[in-house]
N, C-alpha and C. Protein backbone atom coordinates (compact mmCIF):
# COMPACT_ATOMS: atom_id res chain seq x y z
N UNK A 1 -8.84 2.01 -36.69
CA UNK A 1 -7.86 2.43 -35.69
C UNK A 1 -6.83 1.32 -35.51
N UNK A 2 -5.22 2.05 -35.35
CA UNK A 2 -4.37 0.27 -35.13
C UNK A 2 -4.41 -0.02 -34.09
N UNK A 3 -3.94 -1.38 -33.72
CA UNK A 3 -4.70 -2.21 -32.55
C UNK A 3 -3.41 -1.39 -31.41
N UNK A 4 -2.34 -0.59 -31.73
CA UNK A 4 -1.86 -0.04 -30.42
C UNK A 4 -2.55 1.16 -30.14
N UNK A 5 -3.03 2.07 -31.23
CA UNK A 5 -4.13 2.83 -30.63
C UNK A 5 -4.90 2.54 -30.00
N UNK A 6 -5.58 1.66 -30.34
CA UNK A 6 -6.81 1.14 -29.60
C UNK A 6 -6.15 0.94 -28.18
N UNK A 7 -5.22 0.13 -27.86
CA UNK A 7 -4.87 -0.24 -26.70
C UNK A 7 -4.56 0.98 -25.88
N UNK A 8 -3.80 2.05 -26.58
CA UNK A 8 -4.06 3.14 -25.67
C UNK A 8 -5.00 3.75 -24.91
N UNK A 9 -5.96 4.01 -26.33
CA UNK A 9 -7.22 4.40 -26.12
C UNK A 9 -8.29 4.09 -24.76
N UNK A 10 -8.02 2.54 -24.74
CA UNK A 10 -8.38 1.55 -23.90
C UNK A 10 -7.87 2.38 -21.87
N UNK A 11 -6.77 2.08 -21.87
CA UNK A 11 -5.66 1.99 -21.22
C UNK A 11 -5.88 3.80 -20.35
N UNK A 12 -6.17 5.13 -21.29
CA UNK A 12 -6.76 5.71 -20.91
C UNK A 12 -8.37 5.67 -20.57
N UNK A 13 -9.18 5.00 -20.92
CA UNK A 13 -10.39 4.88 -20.34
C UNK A 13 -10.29 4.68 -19.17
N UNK A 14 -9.47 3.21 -18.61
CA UNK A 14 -9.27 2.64 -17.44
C UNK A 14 -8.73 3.58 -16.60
N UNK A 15 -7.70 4.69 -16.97
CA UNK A 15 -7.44 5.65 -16.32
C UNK A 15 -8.49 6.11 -15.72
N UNK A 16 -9.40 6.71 -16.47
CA UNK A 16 -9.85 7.81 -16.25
C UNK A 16 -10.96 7.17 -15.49
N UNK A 17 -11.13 5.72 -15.10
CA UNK A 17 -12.41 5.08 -14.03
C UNK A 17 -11.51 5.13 -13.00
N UNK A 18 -10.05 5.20 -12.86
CA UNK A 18 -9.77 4.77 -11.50
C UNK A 18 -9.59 6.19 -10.80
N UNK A 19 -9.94 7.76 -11.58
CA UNK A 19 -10.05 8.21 -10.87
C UNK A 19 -11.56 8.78 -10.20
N UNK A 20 -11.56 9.18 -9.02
CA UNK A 20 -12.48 9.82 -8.21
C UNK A 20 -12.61 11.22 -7.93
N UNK A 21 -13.13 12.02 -7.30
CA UNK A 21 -13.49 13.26 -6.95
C UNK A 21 -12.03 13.31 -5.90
N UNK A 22 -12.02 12.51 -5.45
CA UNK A 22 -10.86 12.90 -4.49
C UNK A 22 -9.48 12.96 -4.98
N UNK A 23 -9.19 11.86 -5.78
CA UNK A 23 -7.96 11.88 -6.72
C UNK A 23 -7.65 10.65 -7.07
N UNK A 24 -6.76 10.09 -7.12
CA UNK A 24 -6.56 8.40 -7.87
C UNK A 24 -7.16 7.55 -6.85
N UNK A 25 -7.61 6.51 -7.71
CA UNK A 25 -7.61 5.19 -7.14
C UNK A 25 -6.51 3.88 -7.05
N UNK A 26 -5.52 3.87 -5.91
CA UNK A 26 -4.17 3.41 -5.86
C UNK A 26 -4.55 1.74 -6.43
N UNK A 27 -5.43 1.62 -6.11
CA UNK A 27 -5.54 0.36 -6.48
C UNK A 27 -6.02 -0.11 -7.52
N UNK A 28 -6.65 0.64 -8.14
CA UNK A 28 -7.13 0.50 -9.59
C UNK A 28 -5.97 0.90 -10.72
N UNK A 29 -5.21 1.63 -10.59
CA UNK A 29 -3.91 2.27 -11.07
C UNK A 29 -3.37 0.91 -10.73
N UNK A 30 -2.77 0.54 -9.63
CA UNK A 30 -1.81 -0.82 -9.21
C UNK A 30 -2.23 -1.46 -10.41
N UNK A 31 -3.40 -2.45 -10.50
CA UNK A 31 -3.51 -3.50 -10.84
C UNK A 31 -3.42 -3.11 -12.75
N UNK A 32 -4.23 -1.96 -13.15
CA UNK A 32 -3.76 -1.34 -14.59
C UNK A 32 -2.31 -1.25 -14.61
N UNK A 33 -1.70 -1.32 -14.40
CA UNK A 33 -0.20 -1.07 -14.64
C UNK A 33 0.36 -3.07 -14.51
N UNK A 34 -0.25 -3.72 -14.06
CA UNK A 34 0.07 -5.37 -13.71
C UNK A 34 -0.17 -5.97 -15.11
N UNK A 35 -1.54 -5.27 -15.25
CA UNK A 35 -2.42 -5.69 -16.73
C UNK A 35 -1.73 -5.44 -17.83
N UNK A 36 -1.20 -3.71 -18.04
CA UNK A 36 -0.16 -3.66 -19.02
C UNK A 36 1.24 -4.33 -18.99
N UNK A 37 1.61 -4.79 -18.29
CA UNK A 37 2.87 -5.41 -17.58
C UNK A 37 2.63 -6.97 -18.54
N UNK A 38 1.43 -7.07 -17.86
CA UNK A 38 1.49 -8.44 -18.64
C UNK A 38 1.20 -8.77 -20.18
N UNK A 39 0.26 -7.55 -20.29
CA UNK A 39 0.18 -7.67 -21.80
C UNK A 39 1.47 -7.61 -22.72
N UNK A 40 2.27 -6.98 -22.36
CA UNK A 40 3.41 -6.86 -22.69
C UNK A 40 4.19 -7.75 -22.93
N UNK A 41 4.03 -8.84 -22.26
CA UNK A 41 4.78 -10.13 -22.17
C UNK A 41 4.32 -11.20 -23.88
N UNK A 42 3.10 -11.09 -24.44
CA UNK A 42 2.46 -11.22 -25.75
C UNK A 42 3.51 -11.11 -26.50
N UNK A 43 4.67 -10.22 -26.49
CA UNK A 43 5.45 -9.72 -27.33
C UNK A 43 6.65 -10.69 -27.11
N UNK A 44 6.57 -11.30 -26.06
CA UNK A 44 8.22 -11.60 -25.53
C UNK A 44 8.80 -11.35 -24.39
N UNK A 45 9.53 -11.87 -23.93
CA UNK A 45 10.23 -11.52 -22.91
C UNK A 45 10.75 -10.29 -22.92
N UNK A 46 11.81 -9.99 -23.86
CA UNK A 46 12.51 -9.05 -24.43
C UNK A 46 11.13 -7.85 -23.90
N UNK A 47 10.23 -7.69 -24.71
CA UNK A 47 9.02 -6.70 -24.73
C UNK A 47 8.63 -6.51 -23.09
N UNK A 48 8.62 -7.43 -22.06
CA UNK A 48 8.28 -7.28 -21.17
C UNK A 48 9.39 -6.70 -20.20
N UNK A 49 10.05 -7.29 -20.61
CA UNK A 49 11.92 -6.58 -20.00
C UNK A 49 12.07 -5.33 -20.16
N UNK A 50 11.74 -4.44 -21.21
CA UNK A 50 11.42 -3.02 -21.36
C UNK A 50 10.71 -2.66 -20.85
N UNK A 51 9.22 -3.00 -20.71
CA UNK A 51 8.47 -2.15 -19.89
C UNK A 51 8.46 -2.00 -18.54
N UNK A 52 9.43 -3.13 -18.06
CA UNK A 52 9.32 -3.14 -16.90
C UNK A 52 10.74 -1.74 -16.57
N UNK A 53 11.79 -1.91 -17.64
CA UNK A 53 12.59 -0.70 -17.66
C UNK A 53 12.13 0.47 -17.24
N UNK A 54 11.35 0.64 -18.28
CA UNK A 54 10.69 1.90 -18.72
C UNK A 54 9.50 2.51 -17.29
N UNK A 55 9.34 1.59 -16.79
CA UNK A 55 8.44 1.98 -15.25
C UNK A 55 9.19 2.21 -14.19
N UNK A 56 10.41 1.10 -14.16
CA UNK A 56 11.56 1.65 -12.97
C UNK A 56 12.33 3.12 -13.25
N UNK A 57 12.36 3.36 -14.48
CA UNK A 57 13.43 4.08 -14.66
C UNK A 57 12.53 5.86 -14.25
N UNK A 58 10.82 5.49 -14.52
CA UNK A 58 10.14 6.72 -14.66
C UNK A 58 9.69 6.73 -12.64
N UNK A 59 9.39 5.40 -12.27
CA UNK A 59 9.32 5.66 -10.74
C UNK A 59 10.58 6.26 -10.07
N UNK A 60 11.87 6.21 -10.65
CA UNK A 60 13.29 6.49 -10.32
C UNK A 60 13.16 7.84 -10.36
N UNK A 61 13.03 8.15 -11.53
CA UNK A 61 13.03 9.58 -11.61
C UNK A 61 12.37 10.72 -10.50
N UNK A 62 10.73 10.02 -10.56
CA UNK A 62 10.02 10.62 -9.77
C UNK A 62 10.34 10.74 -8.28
N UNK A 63 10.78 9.75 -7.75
CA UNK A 63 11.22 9.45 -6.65
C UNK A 63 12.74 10.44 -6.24
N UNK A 64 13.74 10.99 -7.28
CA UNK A 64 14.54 11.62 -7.31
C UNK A 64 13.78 13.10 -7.15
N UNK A 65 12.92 13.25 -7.42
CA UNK A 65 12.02 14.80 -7.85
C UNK A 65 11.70 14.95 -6.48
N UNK A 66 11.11 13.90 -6.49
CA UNK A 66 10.39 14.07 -4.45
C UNK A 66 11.31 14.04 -3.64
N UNK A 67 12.30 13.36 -3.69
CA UNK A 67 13.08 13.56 -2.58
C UNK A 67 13.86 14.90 -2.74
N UNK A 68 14.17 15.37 -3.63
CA UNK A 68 14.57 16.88 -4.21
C UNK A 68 13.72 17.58 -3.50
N UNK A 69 12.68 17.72 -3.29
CA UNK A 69 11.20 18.65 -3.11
C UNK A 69 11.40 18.53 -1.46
N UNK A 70 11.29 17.56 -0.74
CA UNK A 70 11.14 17.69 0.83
C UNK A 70 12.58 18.22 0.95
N UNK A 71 14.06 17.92 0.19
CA UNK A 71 14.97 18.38 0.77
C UNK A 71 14.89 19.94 1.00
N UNK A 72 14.30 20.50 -0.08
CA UNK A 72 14.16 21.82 -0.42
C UNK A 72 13.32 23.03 0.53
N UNK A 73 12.34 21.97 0.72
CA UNK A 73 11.49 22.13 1.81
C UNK A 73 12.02 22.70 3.54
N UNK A 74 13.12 20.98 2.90
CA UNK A 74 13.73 21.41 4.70
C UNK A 74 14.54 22.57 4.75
N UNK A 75 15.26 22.63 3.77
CA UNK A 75 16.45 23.93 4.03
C UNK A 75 15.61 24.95 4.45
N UNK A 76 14.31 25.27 3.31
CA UNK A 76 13.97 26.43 4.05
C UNK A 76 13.31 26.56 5.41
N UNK A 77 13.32 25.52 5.71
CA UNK A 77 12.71 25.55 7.13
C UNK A 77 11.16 25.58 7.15
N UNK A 78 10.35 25.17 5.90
CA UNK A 78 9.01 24.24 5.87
C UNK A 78 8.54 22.85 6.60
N UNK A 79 9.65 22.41 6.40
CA UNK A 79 9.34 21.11 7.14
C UNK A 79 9.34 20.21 8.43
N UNK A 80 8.60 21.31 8.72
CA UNK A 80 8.01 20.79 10.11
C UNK A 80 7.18 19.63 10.71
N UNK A 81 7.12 19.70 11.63
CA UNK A 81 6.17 17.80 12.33
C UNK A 81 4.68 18.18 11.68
N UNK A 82 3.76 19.36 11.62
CA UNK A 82 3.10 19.82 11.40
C UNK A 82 3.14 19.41 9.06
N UNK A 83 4.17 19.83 8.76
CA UNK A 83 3.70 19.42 7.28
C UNK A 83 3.67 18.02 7.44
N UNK A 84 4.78 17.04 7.80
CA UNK A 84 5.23 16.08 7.64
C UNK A 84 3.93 15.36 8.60
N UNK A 85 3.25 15.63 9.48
CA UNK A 85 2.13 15.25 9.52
C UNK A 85 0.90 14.77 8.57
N UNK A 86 0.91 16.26 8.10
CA UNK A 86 -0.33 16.09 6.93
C UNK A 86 -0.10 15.48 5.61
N UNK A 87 1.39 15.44 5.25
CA UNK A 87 2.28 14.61 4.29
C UNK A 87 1.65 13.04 4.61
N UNK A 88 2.10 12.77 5.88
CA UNK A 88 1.79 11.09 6.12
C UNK A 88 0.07 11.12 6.66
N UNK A 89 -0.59 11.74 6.40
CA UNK A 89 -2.25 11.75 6.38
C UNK A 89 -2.66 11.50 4.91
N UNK A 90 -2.14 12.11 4.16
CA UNK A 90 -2.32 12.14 2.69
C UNK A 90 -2.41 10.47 1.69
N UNK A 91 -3.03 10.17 1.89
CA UNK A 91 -2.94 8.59 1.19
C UNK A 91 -2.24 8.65 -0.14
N UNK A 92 -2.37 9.54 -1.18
CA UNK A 92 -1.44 8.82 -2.33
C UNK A 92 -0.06 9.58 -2.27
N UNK A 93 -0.04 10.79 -1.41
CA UNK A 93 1.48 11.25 -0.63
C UNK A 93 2.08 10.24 -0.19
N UNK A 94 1.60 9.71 0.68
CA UNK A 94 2.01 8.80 1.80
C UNK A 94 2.28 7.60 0.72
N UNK A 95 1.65 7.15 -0.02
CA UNK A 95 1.88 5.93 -0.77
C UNK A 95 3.11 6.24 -1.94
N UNK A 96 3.70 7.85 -2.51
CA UNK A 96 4.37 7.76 -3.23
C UNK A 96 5.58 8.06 -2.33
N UNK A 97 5.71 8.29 -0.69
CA UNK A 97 6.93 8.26 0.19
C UNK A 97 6.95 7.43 0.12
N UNK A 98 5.77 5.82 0.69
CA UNK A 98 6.46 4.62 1.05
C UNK A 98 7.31 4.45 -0.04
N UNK A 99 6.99 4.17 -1.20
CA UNK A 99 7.45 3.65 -2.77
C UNK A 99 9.04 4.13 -2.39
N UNK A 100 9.04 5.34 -2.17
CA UNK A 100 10.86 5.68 -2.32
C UNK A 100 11.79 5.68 -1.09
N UNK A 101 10.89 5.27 0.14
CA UNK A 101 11.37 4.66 1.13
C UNK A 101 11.60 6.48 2.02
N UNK A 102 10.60 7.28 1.88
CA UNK A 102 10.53 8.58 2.40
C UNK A 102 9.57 8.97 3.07
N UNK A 103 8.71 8.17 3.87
CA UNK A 103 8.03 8.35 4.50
C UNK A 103 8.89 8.95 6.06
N UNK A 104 7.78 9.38 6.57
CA UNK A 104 8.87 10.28 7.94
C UNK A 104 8.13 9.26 9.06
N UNK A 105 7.16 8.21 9.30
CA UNK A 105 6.37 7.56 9.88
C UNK A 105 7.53 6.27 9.63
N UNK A 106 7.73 5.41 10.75
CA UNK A 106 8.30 3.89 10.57
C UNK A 106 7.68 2.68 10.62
N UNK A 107 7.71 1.69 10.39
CA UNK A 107 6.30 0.99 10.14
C UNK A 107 5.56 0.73 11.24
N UNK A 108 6.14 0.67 12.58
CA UNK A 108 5.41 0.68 14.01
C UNK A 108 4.47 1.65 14.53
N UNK A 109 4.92 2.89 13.86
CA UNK A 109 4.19 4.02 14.10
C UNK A 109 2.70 4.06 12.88
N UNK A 110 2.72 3.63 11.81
CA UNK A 110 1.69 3.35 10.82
C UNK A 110 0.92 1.72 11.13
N UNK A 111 1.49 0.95 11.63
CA UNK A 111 0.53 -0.19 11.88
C UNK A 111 0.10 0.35 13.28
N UNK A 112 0.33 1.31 14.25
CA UNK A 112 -0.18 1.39 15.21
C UNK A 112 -1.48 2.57 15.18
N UNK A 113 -1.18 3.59 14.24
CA UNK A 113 -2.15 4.29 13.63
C UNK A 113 -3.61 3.74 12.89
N UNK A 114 -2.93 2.51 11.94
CA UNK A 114 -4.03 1.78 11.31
C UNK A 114 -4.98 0.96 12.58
N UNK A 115 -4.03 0.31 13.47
CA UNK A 115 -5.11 0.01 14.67
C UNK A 115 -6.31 0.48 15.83
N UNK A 116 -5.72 1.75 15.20
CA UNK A 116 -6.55 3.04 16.29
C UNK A 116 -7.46 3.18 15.36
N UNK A 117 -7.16 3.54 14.18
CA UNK A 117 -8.65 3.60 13.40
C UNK A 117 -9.34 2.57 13.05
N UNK A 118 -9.20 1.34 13.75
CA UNK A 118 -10.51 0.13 13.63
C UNK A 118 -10.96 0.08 15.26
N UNK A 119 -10.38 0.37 15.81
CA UNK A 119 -10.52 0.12 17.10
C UNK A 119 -12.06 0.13 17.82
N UNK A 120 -12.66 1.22 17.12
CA UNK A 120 -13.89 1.49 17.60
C UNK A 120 -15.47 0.42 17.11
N UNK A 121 -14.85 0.08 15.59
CA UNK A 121 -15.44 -0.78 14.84
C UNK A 121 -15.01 -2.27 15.58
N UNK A 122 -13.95 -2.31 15.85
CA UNK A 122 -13.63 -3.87 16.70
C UNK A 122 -14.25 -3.65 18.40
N UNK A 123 -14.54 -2.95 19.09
CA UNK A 123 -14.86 -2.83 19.77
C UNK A 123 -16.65 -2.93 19.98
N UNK A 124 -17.05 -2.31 18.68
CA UNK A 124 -18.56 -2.72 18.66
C UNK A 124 -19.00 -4.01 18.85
N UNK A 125 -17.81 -4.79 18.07
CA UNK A 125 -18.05 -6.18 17.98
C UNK A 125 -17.35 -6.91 18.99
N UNK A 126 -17.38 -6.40 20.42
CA UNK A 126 -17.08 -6.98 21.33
C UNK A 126 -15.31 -7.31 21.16
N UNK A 127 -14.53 -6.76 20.81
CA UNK A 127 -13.19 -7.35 20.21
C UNK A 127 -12.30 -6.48 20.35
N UNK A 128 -10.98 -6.59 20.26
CA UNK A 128 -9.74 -5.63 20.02
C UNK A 128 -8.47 -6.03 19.19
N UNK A 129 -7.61 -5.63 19.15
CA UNK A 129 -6.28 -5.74 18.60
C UNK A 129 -5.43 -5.44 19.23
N UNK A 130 -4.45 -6.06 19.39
CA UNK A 130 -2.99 -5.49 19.69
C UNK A 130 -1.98 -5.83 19.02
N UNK A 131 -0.99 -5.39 19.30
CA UNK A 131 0.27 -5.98 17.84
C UNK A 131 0.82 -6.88 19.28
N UNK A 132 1.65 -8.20 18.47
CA UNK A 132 2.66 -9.35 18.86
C UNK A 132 3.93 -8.66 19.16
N UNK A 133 4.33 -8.38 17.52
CA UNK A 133 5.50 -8.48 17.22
C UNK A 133 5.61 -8.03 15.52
N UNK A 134 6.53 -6.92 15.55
CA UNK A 134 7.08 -6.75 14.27
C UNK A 134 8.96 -7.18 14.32
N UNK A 135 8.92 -7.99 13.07
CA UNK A 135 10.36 -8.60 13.32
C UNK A 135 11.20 -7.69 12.48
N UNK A 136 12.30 -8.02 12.50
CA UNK A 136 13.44 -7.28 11.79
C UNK A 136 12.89 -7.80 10.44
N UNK A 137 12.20 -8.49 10.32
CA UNK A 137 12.31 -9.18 8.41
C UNK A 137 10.82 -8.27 8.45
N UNK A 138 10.29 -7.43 9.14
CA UNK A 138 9.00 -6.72 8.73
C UNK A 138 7.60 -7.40 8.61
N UNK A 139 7.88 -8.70 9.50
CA UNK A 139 6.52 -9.55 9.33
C UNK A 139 5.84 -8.77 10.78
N UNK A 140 4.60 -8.47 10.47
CA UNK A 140 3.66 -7.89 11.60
C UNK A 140 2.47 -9.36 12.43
N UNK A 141 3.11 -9.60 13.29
CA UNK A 141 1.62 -10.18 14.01
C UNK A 141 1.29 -9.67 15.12
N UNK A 142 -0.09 -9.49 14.87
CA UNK A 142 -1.24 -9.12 15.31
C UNK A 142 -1.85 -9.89 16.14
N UNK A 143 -3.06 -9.48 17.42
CA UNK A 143 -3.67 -10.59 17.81
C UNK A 143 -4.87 -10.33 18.17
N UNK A 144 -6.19 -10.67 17.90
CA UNK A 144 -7.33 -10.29 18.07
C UNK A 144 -7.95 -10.75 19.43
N UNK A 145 -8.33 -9.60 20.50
CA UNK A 145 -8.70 -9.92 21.69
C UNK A 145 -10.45 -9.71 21.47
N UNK A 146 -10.65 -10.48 22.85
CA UNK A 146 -12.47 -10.87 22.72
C UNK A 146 -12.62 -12.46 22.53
N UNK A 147 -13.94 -12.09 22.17
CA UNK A 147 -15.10 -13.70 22.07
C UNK A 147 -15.64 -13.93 20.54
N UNK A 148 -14.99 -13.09 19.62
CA UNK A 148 -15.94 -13.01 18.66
C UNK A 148 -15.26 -14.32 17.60
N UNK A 149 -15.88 -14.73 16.99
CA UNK A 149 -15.55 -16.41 16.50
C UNK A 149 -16.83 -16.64 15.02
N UNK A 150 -16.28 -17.91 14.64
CA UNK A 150 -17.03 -17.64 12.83
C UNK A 150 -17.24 -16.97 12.04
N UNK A 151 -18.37 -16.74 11.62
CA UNK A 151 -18.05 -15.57 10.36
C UNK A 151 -17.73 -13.89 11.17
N UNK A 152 -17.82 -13.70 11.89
CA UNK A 152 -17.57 -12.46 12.98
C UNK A 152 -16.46 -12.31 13.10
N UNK A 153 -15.27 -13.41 13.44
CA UNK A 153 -14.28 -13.50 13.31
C UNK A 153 -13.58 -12.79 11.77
N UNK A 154 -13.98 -13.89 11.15
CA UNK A 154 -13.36 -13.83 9.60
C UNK A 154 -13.53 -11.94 9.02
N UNK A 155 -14.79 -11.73 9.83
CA UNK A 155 -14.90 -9.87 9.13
C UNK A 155 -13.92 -8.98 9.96
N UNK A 156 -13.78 -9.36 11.19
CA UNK A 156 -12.75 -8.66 12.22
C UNK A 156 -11.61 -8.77 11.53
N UNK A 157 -11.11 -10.19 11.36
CA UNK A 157 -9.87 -10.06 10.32
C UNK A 157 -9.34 -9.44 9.35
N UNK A 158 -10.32 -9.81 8.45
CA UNK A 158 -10.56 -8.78 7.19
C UNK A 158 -10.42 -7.01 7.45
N UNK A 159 -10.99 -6.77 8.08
CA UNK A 159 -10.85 -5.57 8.54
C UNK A 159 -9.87 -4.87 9.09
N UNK A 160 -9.13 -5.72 9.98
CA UNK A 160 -7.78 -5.30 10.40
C UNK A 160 -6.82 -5.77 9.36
N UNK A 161 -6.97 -6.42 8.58
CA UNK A 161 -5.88 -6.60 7.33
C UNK A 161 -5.61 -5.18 6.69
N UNK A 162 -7.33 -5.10 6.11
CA UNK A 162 -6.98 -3.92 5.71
C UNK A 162 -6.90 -2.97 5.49
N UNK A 163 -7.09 -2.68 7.12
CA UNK A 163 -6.34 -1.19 7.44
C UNK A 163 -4.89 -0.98 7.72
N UNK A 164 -4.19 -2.34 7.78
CA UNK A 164 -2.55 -2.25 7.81
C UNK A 164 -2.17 -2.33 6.47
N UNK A 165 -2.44 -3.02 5.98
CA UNK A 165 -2.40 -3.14 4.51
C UNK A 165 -2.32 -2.08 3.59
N UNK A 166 -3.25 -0.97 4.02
CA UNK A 166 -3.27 0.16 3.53
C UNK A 166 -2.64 1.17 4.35
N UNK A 167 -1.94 1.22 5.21
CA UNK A 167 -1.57 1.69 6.12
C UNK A 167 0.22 1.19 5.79
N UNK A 168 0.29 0.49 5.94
CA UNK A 168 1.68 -0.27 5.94
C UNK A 168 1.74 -1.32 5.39
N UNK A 169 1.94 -1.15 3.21
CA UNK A 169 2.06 -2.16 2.41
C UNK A 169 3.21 -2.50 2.23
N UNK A 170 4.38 -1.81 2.78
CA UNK A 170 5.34 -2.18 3.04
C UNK A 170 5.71 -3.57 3.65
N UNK A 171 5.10 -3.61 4.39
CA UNK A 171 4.93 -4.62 5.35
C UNK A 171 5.05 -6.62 4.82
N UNK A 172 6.04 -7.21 5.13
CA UNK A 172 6.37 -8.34 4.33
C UNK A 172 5.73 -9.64 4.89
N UNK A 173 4.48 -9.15 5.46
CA UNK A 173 3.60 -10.34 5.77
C UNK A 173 2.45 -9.51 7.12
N UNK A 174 1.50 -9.89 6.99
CA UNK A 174 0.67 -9.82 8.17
C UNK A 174 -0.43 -10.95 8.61
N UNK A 175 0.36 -11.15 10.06
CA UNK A 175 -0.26 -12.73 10.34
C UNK A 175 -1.31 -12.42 11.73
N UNK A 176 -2.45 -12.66 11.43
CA UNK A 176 -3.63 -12.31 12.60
C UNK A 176 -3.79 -13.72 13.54
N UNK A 177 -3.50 -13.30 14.86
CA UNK A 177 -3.88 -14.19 15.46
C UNK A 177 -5.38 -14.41 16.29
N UNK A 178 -6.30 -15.29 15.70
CA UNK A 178 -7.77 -15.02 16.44
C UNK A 178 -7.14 -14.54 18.22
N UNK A 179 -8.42 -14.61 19.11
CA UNK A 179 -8.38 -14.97 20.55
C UNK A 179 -8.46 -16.03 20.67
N UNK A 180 -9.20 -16.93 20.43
CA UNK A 180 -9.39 -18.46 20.63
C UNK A 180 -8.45 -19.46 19.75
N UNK A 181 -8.20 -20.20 20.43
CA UNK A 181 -7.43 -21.67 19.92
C UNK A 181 -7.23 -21.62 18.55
N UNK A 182 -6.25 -21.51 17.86
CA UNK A 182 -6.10 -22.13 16.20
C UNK A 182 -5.04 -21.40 15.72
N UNK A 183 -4.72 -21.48 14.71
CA UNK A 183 -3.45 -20.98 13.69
C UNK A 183 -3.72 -19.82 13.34
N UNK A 184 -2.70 -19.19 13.17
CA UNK A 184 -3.51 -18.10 12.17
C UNK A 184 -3.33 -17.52 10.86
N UNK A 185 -4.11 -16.47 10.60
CA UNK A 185 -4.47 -15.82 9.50
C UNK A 185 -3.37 -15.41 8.78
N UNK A 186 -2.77 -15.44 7.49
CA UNK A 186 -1.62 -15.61 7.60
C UNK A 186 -1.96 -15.03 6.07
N UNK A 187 -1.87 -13.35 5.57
CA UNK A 187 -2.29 -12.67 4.55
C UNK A 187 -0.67 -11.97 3.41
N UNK A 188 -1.00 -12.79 2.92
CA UNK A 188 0.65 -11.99 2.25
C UNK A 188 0.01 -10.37 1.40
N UNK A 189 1.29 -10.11 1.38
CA UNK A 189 0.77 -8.58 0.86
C UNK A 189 1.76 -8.17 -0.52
N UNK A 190 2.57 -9.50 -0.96
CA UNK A 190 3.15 -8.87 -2.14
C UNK A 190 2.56 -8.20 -3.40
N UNK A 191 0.85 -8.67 -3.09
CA UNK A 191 0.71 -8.22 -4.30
C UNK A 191 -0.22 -6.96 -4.37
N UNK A 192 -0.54 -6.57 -2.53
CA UNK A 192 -0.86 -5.77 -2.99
C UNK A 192 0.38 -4.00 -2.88
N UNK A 193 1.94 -4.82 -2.57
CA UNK A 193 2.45 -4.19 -2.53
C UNK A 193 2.84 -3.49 -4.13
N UNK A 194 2.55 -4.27 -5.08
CA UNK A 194 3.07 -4.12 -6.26
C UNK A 194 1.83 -2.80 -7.45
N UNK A 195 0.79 -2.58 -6.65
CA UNK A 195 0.08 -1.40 -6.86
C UNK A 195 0.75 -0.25 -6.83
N UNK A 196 1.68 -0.34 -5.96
CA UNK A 196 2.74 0.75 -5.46
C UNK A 196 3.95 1.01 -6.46
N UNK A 197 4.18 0.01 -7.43
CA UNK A 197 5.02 0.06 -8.53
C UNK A 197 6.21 -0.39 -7.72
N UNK A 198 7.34 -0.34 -8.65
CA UNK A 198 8.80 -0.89 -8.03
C UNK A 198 9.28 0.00 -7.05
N UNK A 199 9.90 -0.86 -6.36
CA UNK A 199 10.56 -0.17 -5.20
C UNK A 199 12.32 -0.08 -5.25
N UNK A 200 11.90 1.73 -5.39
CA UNK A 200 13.53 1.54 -5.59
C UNK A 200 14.48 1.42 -4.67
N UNK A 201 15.81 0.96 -4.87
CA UNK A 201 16.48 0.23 -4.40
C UNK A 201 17.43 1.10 -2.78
């Protein structure tokens, strides 16, 4: 077999693990698409300069299709709070609006959603969340209320990362502030924004 077959070959296997019963795995897709990205680079710059073409130009497209599709939607008078609800419930919906900047949710309204659904889990653990401050540059801080401290801490964190994270990868930084005394948590998200493919312009 030649070694670009093979690599196909390959390339669909990995496909076909990142999906599930439910439907893709965004993050297993993300990082396969990083992998070919880079393999690509083996060839050259030049070689990597294309593929990276060849992904903007096919997220472009798609992104032209979808936004075609809700416009279409709206004329006829489908698109109601009720779709556009279940639209932004939809995780790889919702993840191919953020990508084209079509989500009907703004990022205050999705990091405040992602907080309601830990809430109950931070609360077991004696703890809460509230948001600081989201700035005009899209950095989110957060601040963790309660007593909970050391490794208790560090899982509370973790946890509220990433449910914003997945919630709002948009998002150009998310900085957790414990309750008690110290600096904080300070999680960049470029990369896991780049699962999401390019963002068009």
């Amino acid at each position: 077999m030649p070694v670009g077959a093979a690599g196909v070959a390959g390339a669909g296997n990995a496909d076909a693990a990142a999906m599930d019963g439910d439907g893709v795995d965004l993050r297993a897709v993300g990082d396969r698409i990083e992998v070919l990205l880079e393999a690509s680079s083996a060839h050259g710059a030049v070689a990597r300069q294309r593929a990276e073409e060849l992904l903007r130009l096919v997220t472009d497209l798609y992104g032209a299709g979808l936004e075609r599709l809700l416009e279409i939607l709206y004329d006829a008078g489908r698109l109601d709070a009720d779709v556009l609800a279940d639209l932004a419930d939809d995780e790889l919906v919702a993840s191919l609006l953020l990508v084209h900047g079509l989500h009907p949710d703004d990022l205050r309204t999705r990091v405040d959603r992602a907080l309601g659904s830990v809430r109950d889990a931070l609360a077991a653990q004696g703890a809460g969340v509230e948001v600081v401050s989201i700035g005009a540059d899209d950095v989110v801080e957060l601040r963790l209320t309660g007593s909970a401290g050391g490794c208790a801490l560090d899982t509370l964190v973790g946890m509220v990362t990433e449910a914003v994270t997945t919630a709002a990868p948009d998002a150009a930084g998310i900085h957790v502030l414990p309750a008690a005394s110290g600096g904080p948590s300070v999680i960049p998200v470029a990369a896991l924004r780049r699962r999401l493919g390019p963002v068009t312009p």
